[in-house]
C-alpha atoms as a PDB file:
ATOM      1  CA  UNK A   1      -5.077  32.922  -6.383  1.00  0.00           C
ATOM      2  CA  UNK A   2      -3.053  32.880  -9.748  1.00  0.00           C
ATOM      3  CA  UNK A   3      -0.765  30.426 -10.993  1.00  0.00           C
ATOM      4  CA  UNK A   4       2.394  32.798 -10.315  1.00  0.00           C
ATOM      5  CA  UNK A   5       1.078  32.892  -7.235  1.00  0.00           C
ATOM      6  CA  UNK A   6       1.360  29.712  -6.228  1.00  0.00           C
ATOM      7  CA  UNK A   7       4.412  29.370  -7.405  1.00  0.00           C
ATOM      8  CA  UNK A   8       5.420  31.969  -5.162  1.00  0.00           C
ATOM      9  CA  UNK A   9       4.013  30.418  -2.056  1.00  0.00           C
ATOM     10  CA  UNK A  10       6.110  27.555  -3.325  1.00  0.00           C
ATOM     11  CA  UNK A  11       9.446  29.292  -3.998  1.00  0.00           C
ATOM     12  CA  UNK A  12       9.166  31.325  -0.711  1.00  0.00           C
ATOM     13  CA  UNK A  13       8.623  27.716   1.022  1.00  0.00           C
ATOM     14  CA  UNK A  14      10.344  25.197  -0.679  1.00  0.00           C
ATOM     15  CA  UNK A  15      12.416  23.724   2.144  1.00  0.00           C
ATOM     16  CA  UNK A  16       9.325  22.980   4.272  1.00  0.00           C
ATOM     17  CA  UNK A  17       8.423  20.975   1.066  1.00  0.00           C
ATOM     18  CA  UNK A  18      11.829  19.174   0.378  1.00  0.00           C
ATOM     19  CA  UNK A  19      12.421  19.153   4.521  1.00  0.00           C
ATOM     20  CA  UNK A  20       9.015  17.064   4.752  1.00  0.00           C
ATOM     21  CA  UNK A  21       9.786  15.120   1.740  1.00  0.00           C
ATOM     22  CA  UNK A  22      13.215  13.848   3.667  1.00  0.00           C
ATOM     23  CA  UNK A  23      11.998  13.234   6.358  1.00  0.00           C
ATOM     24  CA  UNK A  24       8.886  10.641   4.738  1.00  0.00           C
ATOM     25  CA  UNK A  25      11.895   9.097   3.099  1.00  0.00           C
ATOM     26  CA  UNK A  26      13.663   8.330   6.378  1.00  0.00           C
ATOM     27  CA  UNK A  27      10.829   7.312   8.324  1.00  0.00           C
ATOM     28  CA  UNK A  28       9.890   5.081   5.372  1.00  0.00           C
ATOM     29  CA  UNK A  29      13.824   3.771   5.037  1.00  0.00           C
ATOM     30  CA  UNK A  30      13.470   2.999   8.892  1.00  0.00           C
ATOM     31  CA  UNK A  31      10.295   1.321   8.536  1.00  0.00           C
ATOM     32  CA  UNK A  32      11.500  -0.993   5.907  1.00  0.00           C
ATOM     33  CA  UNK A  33      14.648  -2.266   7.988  1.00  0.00           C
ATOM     34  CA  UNK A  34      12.890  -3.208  10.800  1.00  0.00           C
ATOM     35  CA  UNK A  35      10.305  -5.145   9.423  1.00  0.00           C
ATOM     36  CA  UNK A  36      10.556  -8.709   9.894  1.00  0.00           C
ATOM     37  CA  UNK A  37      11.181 -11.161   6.632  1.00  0.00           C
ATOM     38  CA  UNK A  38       8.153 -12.728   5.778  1.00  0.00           C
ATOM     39  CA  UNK A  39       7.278 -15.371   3.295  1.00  0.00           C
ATOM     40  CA  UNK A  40       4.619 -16.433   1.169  1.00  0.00           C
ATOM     41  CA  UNK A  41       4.075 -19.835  -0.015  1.00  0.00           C
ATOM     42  CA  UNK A  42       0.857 -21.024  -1.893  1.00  0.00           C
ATOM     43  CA  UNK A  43      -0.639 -24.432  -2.761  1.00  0.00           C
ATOM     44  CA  UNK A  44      -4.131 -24.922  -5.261  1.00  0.00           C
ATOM     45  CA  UNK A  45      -6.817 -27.330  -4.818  1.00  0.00           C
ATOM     46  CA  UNK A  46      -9.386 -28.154  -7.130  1.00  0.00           C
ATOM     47  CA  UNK A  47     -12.844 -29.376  -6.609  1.00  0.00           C
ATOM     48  CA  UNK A  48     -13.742 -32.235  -8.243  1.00  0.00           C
ATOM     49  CA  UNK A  49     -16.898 -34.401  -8.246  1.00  0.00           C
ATOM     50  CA  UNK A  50     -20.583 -33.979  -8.085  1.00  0.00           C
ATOM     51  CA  UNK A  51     -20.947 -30.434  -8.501  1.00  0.00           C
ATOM     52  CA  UNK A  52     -23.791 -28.232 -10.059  1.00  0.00           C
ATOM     53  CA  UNK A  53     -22.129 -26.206 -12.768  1.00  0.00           C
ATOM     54  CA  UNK A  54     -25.440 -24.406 -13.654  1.00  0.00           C
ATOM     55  CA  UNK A  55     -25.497 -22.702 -10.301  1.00  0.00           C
ATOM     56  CA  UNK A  56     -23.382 -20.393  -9.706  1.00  0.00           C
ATOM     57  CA  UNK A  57     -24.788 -19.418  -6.567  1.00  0.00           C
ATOM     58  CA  UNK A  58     -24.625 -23.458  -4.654  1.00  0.00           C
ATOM     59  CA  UNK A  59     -20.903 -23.742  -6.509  1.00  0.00           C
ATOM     60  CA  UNK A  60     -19.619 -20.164  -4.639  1.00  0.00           C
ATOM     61  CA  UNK A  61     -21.129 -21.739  -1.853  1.00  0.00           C
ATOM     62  CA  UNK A  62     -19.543 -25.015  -1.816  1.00  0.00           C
ATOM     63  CA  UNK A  63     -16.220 -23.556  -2.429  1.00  0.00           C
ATOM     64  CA  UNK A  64     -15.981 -21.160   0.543  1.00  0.00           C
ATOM     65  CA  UNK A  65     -17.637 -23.711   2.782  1.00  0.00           C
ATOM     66  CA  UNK A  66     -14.628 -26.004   1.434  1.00  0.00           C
ATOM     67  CA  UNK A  67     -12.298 -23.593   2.230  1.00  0.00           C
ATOM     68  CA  UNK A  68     -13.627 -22.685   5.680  1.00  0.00           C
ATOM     69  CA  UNK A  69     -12.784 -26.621   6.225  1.00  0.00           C
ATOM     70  CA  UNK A  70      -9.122 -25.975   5.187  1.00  0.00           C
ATOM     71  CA  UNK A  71      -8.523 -23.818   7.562  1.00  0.00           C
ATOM     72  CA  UNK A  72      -9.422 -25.723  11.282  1.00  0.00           C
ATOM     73  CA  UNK A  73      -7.804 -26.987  14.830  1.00  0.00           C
ATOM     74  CA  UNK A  74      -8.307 -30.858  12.938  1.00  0.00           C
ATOM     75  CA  UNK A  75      -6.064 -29.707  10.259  1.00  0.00           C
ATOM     76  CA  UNK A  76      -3.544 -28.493  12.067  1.00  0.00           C
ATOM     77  CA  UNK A  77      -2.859 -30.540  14.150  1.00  0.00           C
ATOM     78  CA  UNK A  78      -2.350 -33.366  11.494  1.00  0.00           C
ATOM     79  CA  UNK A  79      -0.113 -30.630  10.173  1.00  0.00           C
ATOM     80  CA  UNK A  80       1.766 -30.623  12.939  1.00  0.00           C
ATOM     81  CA  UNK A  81       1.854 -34.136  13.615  1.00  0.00           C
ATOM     82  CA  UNK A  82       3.749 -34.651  10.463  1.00  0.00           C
ATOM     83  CA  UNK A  83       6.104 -31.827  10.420  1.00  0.00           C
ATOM     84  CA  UNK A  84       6.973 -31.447  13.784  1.00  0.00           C
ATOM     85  CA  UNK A  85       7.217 -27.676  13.764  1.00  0.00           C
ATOM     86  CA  UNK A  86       6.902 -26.825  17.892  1.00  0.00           C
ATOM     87  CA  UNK A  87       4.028 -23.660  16.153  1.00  0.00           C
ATOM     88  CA  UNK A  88       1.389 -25.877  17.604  1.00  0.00           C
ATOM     89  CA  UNK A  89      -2.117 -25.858  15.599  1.00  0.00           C
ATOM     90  CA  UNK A  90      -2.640 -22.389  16.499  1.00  0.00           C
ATOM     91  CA  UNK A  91       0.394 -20.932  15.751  1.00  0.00           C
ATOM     92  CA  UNK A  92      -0.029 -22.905  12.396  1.00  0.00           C
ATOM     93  CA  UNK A  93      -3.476 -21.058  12.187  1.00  0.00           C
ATOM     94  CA  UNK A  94      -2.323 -17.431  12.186  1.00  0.00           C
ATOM     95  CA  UNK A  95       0.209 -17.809   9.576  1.00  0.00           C
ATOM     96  CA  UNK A  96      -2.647 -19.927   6.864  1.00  0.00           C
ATOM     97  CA  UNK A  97      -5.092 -18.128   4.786  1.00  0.00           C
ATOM     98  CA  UNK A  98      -7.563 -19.784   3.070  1.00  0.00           C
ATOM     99  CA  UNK A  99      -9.533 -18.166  -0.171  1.00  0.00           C
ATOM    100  CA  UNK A 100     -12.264 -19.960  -2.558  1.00  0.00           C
ATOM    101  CA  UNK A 101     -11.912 -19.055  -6.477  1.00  0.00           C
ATOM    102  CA  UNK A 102     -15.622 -19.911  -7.937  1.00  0.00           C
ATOM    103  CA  UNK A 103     -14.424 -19.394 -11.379  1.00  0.00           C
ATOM    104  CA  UNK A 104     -12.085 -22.271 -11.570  1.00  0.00           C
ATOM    105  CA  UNK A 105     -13.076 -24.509  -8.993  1.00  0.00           C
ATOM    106  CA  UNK A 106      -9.961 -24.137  -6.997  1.00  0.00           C
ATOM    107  CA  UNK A 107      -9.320 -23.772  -3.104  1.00  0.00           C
ATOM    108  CA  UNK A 108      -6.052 -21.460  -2.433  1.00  0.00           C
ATOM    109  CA  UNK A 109      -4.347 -21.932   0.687  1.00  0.00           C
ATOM    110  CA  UNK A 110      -1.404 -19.414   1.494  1.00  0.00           C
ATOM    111  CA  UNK A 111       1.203 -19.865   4.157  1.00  0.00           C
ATOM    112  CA  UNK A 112       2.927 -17.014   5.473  1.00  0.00           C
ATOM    113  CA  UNK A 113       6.109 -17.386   7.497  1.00  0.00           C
ATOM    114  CA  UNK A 114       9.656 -16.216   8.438  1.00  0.00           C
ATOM    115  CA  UNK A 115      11.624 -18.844   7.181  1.00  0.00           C
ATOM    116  CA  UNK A 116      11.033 -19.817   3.660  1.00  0.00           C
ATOM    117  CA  UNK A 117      11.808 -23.361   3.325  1.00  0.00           C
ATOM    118  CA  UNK A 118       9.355 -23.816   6.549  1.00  0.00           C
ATOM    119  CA  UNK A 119       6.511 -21.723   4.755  1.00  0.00           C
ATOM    120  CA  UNK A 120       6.442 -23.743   1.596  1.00  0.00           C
ATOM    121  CA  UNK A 121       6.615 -27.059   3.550  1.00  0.00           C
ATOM    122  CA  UNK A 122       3.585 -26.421   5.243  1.00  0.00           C
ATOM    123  CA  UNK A 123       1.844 -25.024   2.365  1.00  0.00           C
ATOM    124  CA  UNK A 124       2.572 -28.578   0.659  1.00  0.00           C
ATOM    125  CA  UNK A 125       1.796 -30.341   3.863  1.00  0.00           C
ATOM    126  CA  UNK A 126      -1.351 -28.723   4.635  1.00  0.00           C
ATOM    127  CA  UNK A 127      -3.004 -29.307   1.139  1.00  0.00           C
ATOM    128  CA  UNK A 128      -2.372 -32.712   1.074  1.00  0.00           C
ATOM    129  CA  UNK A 129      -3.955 -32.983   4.915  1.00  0.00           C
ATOM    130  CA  UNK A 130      -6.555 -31.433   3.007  1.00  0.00           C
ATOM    131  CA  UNK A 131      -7.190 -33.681   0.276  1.00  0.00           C
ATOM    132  CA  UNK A 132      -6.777 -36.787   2.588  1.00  0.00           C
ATOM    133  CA  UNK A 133      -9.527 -35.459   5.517  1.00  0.00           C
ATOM    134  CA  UNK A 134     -11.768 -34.643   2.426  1.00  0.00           C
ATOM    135  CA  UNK A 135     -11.370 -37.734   0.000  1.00  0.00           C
ATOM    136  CA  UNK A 136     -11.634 -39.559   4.453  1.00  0.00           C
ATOM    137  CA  UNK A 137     -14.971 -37.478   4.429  1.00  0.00           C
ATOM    138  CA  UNK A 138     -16.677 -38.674   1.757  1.00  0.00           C
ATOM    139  CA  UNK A 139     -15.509 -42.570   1.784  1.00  0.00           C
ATOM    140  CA  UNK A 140     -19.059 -43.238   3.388  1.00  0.00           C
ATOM    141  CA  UNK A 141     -20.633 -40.979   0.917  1.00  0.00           C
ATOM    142  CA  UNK A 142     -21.435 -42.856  -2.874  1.00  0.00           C
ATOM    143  CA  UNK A 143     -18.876 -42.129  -5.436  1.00  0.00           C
ATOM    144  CA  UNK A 144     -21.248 -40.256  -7.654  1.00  0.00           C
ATOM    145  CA  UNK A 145     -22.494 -38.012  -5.326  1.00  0.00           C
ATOM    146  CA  UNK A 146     -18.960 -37.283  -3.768  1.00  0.00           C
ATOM    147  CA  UNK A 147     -17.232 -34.199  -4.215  1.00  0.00           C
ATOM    148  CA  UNK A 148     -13.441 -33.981  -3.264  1.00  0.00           C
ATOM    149  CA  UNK A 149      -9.994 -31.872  -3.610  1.00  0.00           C
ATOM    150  CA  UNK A 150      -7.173 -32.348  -5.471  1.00  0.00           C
ATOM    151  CA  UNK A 151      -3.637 -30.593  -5.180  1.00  0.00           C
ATOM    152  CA  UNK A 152      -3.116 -29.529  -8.481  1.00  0.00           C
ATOM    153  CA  UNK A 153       0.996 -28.964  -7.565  1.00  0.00           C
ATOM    154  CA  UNK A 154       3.532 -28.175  -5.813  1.00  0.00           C
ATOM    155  CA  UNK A 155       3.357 -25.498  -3.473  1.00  0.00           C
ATOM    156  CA  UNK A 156       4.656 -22.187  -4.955  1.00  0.00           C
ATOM    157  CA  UNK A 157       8.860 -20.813  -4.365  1.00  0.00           C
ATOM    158  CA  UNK A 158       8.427 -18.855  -1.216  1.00  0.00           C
ATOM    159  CA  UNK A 159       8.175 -15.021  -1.885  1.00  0.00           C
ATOM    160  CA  UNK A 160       8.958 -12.070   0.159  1.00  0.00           C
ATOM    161  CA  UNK A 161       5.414 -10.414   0.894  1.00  0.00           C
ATOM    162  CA  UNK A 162       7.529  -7.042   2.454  1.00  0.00           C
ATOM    163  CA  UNK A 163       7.247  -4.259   0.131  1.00  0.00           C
ATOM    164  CA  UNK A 164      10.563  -3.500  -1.170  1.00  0.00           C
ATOM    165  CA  UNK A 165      12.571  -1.034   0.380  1.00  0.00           C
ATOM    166  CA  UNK A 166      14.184   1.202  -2.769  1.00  0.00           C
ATOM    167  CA  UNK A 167       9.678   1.322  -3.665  1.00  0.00           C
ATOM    168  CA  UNK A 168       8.407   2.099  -0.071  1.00  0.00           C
ATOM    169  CA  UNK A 169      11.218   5.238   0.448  1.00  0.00           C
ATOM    170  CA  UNK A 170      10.474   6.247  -2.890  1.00  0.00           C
ATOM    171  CA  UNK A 171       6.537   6.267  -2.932  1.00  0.00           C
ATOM    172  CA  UNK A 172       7.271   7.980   0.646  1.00  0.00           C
ATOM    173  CA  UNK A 173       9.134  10.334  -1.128  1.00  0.00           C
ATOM    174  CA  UNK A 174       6.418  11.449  -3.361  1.00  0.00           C
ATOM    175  CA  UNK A 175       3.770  11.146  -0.755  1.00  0.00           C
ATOM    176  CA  UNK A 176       6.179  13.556   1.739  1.00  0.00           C
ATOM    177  CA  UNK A 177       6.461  16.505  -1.164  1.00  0.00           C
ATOM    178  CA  UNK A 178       2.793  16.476  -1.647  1.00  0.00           C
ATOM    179  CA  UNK A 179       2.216  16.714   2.212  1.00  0.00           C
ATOM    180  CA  UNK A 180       4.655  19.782   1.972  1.00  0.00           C
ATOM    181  CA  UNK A 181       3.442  21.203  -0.278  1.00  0.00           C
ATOM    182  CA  UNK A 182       0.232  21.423   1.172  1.00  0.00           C
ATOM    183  CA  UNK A 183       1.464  22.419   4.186  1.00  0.00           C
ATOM    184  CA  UNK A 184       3.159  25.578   2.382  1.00  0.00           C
ATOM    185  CA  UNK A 185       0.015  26.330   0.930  1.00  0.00           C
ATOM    186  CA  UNK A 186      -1.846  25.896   4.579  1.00  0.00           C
ATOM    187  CA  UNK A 187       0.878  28.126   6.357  1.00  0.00           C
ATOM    188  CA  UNK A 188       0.323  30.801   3.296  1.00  0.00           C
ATOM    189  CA  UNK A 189      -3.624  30.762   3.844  1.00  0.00           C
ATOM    190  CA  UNK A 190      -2.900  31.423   7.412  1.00  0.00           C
ATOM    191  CA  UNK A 191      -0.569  34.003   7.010  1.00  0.00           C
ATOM    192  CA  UNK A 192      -2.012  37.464   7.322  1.00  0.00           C
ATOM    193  CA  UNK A 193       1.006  39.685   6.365  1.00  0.00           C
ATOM    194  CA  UNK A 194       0.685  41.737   3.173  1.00  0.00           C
ATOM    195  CA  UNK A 195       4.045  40.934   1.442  1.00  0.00           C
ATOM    196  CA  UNK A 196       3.628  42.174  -2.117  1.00  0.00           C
ATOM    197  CA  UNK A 197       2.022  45.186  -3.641  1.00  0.00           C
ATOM    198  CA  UNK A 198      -0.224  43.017  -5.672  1.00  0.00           C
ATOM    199  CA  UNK A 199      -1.534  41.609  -2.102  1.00  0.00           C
ATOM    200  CA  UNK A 200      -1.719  45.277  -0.835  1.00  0.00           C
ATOM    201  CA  UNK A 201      -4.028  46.223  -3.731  1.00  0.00           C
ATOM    202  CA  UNK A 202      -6.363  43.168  -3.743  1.00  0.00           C
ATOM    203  CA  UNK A 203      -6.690  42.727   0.011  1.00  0.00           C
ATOM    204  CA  UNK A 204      -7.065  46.669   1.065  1.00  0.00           C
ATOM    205  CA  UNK A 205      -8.141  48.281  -2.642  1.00  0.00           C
ATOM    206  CA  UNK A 206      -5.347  50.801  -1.878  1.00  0.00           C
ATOM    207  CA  UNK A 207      -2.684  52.659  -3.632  1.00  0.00           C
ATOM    208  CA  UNK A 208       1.155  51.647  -2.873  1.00  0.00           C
ATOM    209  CA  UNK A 209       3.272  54.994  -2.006  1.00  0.00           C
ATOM    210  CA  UNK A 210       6.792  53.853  -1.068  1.00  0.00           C
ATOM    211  CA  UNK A 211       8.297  50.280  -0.745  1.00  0.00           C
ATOM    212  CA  UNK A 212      11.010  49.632   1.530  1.00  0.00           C
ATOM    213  CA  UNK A 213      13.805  47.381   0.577  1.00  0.00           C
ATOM    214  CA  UNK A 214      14.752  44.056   2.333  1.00  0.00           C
ATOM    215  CA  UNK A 215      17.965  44.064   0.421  1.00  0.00           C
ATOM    216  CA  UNK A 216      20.485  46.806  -1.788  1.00  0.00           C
ATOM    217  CA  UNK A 217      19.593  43.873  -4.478  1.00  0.00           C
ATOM    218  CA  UNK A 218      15.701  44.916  -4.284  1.00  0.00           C
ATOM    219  CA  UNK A 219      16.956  48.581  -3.633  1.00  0.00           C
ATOM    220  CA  UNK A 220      18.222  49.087  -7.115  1.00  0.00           C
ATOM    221  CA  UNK A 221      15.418  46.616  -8.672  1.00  0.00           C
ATOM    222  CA  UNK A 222      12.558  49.178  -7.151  1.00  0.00           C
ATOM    223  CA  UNK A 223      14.614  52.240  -8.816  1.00  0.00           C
ATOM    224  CA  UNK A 224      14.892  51.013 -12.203  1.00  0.00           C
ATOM    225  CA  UNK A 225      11.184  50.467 -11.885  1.00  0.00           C
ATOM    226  CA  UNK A 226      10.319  53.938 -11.001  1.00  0.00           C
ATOM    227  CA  UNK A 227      13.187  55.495 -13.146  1.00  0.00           C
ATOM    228  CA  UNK A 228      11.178  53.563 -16.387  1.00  0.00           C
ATOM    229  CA  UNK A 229       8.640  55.367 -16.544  1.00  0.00           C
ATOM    230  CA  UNK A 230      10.459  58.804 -15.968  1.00  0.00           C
ATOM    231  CA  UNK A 231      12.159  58.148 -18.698  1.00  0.00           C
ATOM    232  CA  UNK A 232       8.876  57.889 -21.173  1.00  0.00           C
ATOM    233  CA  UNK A 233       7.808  60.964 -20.521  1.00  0.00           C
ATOM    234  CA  UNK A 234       8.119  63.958 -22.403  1.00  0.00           C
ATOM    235  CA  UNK A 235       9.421  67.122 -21.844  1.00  0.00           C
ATOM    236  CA  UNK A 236       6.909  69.903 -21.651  1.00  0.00           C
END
């Protein structure tokens, strides 16, 4: 298939393409409005102590089996015991993500919830639990061989993690004309009429006689065509 040709299949089919392209935009739009408000509050803690710089290996290993510590029941509920939230330790649980960052010798713990004030305080909450039930940990241990966690600030401004709706319908958009477009194309593949006398020739290696006109438009084109070369010849 040439180039004009699919530009054809295109032109003949364009409102299947800009039809599916609306209507990824409104499901997208519709999508957007009803999803819930969430937001995302983060709070850093870093490692600090007796730890083997040299291996890389035994510090990415510390680190995520720190993290994996940040994230229990016992934390929770001394989360909960100090904010007095009515989530309970497991509703605390589902809306905390913990995540170790070998590199810099930090712990991340992110806090997802509805209401943004609520999400940062128990982002700030739950890394101090943290760095109290660690530095609580190793009070028996000696202080050269301890290793503990330090909040390094604040918890972060809450942030919306919902992609934005103006992006979602337009990516959508774009998305929905591609899909059209290769559903023009599809419907073209499986469409077995001969439309053109280019198709006629290719498909059945045969000669076109006569055309018949859809239109008076198409009428007149197909006469100047065959008056053209009438008018080249000469007279004998």
């Amino acid at each position: 298939m040439e180039l004009r040709e699919y530009a054809q299949v295109l032109r003949r089919r364009w409102w299947l393409v800009v039809l599916t392209g609306i209507v990824a935009m409104a499901t997208a739009f519709a999508y957007a409005r009803a999803q819930p408000p969430t937001y995302r509050s983060s709070v850093r803690l870093e490692a600090t102590g007796r730890i083997d710089y040299g291996q890389v290996l035994a510090v990415d290993k510390l680190l995520r089996q720190l993290a994996a510590r940040a994230r229990t029941t016992t934390v929770a509920r001394e989360v909960e015991e100090r904010l007095h939230t009515d989530l309970g330790p497991d509703g605390l649980l589902t809306r905390v993500k913990t995540l170790a960052i070998p590199d810099v010798l930090h712990v991340q713990i992110d806090v997802e919830d509805g209401d943004p004030t609520r999400a940062e305080r128990i982002a700030q909450t739950w890394g101090q639990v943290v760095q109290d039930q660690q530095l609580a940990a190793m009070s028996s241990t000696p202080v050269p061989e301890r290793v503990l966690l330090q909040v390094l600030d604040r918890a972060s401004p809450a942030q919306s993690t919902v992609l934005g709706a103006r992006s979602l319908v337009m990516a959508a958009g774009l998305l929905g004309l591609l899909a059209g477009a290769l559903l023009a194309f599809a419907l073209d593949y499986l469409d077995d009429t001969l439309d053109t006398e280019r198709q006629i020739a290719r498909h059945l290696a045969l000669p076109t006689l006569a055309l018949i006109p859809a239109s008076p438009r198409q009428a007149r084109r197909g006469r100047q065509v065959q008056a053209a070369p009438e008018s080249r010849e000469a007279p004998a």
